[in-house]
C-alpha atoms as a PDB file:
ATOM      1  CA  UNK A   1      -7.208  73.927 -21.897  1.00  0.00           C
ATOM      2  CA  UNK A   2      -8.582  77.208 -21.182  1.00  0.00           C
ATOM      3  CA  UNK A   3      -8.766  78.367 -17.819  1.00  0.00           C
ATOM      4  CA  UNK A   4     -10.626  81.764 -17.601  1.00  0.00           C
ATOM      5  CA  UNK A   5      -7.569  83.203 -15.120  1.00  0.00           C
ATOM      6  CA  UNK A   6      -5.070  83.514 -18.306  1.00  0.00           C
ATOM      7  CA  UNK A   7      -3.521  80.053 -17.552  1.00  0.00           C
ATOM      8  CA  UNK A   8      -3.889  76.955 -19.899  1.00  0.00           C
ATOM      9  CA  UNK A   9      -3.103  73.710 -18.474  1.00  0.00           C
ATOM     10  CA  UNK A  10      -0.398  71.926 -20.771  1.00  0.00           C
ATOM     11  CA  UNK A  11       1.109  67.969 -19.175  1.00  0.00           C
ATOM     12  CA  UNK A  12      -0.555  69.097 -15.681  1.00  0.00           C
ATOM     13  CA  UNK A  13       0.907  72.212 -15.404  1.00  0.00           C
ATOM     14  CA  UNK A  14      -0.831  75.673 -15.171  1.00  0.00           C
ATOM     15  CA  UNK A  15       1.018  77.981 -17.167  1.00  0.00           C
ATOM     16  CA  UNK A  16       0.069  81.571 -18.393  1.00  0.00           C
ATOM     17  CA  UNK A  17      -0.544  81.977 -22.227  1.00  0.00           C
ATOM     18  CA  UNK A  18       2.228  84.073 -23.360  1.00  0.00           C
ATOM     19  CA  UNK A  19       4.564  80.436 -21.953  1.00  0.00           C
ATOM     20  CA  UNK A  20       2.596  78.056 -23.902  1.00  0.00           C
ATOM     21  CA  UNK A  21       5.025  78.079 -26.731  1.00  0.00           C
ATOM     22  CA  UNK A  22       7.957  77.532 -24.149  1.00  0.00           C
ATOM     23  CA  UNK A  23       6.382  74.947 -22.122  1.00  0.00           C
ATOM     24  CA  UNK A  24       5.214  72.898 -25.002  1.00  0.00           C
ATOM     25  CA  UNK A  25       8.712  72.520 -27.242  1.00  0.00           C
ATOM     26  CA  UNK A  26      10.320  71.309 -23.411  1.00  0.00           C
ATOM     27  CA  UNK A  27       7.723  68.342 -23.509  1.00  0.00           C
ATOM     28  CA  UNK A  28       8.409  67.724 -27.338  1.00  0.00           C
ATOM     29  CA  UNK A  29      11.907  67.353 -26.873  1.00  0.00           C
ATOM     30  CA  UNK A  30      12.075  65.918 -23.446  1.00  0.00           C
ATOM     31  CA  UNK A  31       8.846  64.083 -22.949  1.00  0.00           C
ATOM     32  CA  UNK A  32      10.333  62.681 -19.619  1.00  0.00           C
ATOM     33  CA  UNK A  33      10.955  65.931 -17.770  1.00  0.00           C
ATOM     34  CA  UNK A  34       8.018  65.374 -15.408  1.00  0.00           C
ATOM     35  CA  UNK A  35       6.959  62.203 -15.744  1.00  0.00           C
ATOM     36  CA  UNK A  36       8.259  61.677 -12.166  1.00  0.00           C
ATOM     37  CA  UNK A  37       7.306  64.982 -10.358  1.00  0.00           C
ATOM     38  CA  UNK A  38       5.952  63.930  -6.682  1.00  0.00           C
ATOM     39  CA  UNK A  39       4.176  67.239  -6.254  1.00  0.00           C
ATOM     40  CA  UNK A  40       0.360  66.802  -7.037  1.00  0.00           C
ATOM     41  CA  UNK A  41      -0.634  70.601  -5.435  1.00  0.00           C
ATOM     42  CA  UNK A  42      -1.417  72.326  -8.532  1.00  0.00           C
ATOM     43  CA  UNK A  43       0.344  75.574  -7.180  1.00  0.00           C
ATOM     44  CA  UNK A  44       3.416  73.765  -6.088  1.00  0.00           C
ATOM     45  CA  UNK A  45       3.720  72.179  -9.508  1.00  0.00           C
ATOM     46  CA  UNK A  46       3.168  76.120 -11.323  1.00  0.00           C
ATOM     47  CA  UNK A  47       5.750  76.921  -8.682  1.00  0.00           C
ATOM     48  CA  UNK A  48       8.128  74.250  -9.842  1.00  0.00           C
ATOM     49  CA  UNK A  49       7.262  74.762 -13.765  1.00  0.00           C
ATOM     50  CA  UNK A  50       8.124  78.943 -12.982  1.00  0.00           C
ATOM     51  CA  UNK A  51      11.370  78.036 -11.380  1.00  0.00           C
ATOM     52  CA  UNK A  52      12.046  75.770 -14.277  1.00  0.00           C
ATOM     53  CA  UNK A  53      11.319  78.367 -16.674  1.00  0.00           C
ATOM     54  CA  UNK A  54      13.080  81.141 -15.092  1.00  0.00           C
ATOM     55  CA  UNK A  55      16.528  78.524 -15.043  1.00  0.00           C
ATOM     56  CA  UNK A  56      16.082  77.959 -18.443  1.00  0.00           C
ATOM     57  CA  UNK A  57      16.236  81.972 -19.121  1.00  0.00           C
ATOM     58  CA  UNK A  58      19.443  82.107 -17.153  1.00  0.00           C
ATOM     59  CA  UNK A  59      21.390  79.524 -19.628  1.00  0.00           C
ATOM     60  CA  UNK A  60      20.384  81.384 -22.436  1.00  0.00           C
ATOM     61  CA  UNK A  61      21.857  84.248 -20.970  1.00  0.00           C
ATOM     62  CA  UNK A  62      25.519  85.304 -22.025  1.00  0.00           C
ATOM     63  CA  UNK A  63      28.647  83.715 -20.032  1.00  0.00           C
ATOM     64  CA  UNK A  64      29.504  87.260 -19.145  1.00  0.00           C
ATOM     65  CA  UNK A  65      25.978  88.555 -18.136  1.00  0.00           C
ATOM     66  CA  UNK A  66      26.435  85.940 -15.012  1.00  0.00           C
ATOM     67  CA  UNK A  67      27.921  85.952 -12.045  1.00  0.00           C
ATOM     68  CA  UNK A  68      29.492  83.236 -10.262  1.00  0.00           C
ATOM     69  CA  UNK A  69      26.651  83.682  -7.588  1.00  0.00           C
ATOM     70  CA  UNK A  70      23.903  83.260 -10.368  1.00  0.00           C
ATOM     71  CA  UNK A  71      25.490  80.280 -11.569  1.00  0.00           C
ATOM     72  CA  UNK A  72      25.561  78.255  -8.423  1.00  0.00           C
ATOM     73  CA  UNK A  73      22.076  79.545  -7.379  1.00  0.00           C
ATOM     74  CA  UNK A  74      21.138  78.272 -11.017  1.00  0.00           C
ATOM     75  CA  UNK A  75      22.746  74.937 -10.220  1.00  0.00           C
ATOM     76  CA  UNK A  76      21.090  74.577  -6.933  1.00  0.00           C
ATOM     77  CA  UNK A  77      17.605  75.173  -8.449  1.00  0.00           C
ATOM     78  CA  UNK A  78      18.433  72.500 -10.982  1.00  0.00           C
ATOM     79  CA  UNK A  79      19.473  70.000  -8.152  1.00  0.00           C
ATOM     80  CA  UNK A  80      16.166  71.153  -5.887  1.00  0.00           C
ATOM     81  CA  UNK A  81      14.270  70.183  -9.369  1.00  0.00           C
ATOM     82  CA  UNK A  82      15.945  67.094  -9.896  1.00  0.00           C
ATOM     83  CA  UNK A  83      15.221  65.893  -6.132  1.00  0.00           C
ATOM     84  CA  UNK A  84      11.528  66.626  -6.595  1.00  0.00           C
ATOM     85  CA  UNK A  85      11.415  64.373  -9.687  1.00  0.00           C
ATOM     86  CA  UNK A  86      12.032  66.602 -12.835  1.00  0.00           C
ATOM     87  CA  UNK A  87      13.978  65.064 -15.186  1.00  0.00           C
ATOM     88  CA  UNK A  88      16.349  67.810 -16.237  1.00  0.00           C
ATOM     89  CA  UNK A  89      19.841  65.466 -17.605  1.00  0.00           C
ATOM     90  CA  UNK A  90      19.263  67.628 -20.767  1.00  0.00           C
ATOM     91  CA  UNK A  91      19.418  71.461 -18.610  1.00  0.00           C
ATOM     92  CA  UNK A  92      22.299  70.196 -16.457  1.00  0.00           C
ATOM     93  CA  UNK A  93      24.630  69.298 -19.520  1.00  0.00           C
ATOM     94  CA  UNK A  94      23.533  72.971 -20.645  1.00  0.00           C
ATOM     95  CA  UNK A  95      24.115  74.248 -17.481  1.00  0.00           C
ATOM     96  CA  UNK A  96      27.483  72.400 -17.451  1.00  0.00           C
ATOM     97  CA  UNK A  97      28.370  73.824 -20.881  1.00  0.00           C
ATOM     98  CA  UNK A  98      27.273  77.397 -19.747  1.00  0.00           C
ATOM     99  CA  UNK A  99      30.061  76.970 -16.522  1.00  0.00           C
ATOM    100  CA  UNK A 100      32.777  75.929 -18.773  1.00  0.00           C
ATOM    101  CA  UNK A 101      32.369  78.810 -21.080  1.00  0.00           C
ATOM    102  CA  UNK A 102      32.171  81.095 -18.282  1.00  0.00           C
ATOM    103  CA  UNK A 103      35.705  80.018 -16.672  1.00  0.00           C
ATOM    104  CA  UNK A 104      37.296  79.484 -20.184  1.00  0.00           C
ATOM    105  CA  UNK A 105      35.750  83.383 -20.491  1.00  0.00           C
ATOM    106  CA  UNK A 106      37.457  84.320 -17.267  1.00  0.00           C
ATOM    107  CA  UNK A 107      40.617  82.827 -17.852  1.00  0.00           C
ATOM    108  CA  UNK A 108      41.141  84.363 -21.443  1.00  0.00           C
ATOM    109  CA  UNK A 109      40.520  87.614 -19.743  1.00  0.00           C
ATOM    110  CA  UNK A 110      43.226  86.939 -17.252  1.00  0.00           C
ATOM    111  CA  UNK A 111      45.559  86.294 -20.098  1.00  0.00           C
ATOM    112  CA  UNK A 112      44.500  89.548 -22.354  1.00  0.00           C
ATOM    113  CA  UNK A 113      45.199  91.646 -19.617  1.00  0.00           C
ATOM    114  CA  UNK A 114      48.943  89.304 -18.628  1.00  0.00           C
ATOM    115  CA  UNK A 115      49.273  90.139 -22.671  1.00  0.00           C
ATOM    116  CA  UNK A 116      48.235  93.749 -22.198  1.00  0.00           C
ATOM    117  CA  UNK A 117      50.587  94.289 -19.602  1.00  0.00           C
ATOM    118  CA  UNK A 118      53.130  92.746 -21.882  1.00  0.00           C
ATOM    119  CA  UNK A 119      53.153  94.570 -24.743  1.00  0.00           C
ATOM    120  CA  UNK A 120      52.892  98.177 -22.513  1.00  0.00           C
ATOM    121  CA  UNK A 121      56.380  96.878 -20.555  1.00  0.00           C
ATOM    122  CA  UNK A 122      57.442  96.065 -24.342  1.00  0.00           C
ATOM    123  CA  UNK A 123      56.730  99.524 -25.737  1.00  0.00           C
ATOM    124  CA  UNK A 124      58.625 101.096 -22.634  1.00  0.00           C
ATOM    125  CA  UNK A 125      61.547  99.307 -23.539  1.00  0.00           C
ATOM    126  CA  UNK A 126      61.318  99.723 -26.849  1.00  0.00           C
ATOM    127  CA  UNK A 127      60.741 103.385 -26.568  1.00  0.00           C
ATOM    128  CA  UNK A 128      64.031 103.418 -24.341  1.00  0.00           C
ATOM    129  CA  UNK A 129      65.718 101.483 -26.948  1.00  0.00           C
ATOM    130  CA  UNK A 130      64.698 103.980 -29.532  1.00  0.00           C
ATOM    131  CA  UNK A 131      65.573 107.313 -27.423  1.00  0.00           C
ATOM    132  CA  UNK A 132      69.368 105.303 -26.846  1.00  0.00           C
ATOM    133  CA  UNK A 133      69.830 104.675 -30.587  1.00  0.00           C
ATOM    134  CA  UNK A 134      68.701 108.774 -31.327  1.00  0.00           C
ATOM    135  CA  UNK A 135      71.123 109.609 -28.909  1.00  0.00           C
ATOM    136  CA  UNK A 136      73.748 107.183 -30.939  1.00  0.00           C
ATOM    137  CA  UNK A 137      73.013 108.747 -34.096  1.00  0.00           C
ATOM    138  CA  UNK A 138      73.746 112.154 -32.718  1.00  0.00           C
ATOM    139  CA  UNK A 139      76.708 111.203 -31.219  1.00  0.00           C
ATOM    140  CA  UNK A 140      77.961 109.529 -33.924  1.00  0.00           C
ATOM    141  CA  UNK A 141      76.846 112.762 -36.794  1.00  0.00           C
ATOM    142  CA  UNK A 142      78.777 115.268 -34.211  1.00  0.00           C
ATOM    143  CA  UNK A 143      81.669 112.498 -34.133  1.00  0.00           C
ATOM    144  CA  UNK A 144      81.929 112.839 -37.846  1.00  0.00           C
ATOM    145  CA  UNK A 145      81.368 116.224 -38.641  1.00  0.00           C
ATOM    146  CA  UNK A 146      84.428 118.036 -40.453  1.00  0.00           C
ATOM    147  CA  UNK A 147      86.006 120.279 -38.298  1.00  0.00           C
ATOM    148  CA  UNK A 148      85.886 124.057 -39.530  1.00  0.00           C
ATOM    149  CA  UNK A 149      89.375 125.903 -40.033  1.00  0.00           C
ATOM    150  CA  UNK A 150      88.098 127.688 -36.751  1.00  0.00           C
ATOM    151  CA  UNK A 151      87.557 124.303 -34.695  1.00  0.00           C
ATOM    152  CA  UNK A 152      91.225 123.449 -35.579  1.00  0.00           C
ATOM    153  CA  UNK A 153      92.993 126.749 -34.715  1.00  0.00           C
END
């Protein structure tokens, strides 16, 4: 329903237009998600849909566009939503999901650069390796070089 202030009222929550779309596929595929919210003040309920919203925009961020801060102030908005009746099972296994990537993220950096440092400590030895067996080489062609008549007497 219209509401003449650029809201529409969708499951008892004022929402502006342009979140319609959003608002509505969360009650399609999770019809229970506020079936149990205490709040009945209209703006604490927009309040609670916004923060709801703005949680589900951080999960569909990238693992590596988070910080570790962002993810446990995500968490902590999920739990505050949760205690005031949202049903949210569905966003926390997301949420979950979105943690686990993150640290598996983490760790595989911490083992590209443990391989990066690696290989450079390999190509330093290898380099010495090669500048040894030049030096062999030379050795050995000045070792077997014919001596000139000159060289002998």
């Amino acid at each position: 329903m219209w509401n003449g202030d650029g809201t529409v009222e969708v499951n008892g929550f004022r929402i502006f237009y342009s979140e319609v779309d959003c608002v509505r596929r969360i009650f399609e595929k999770h019809p229970e998600t506020a079936m149990n919210i205490r709040p009945k003040n209209q703006m604490v309920k927009n309040a609670y849909m916004n923060n709801l919203l703005d949680l589900i925009d951080i999960i569909c961020l990238a693992p590596q566009e988070l910080t570790e801060e962002e993810l446990r102030d995500a968490e902590n908005t999920l739990y505050e939503l949760v205690e005031v009746g949202f049903e949210l099972d569905w966003l926390k296994k997301k949420l979950e999901e979105l943690c686990v990537k993150k640290k598996k993220m983490e760790a595989r950096g911490a083992r590209m650069r443990e391989l990066d440092g690696m290989i450079v400590e390999q190509r330093r030895v290898l380099w010495a390796l090669e500048t040894e067996r030049k030096n062999e080489e030379n050795e050995a062609r000045s070792d077997s070089a014919r001596l000139g008549f000159e060289d002998v007497v």
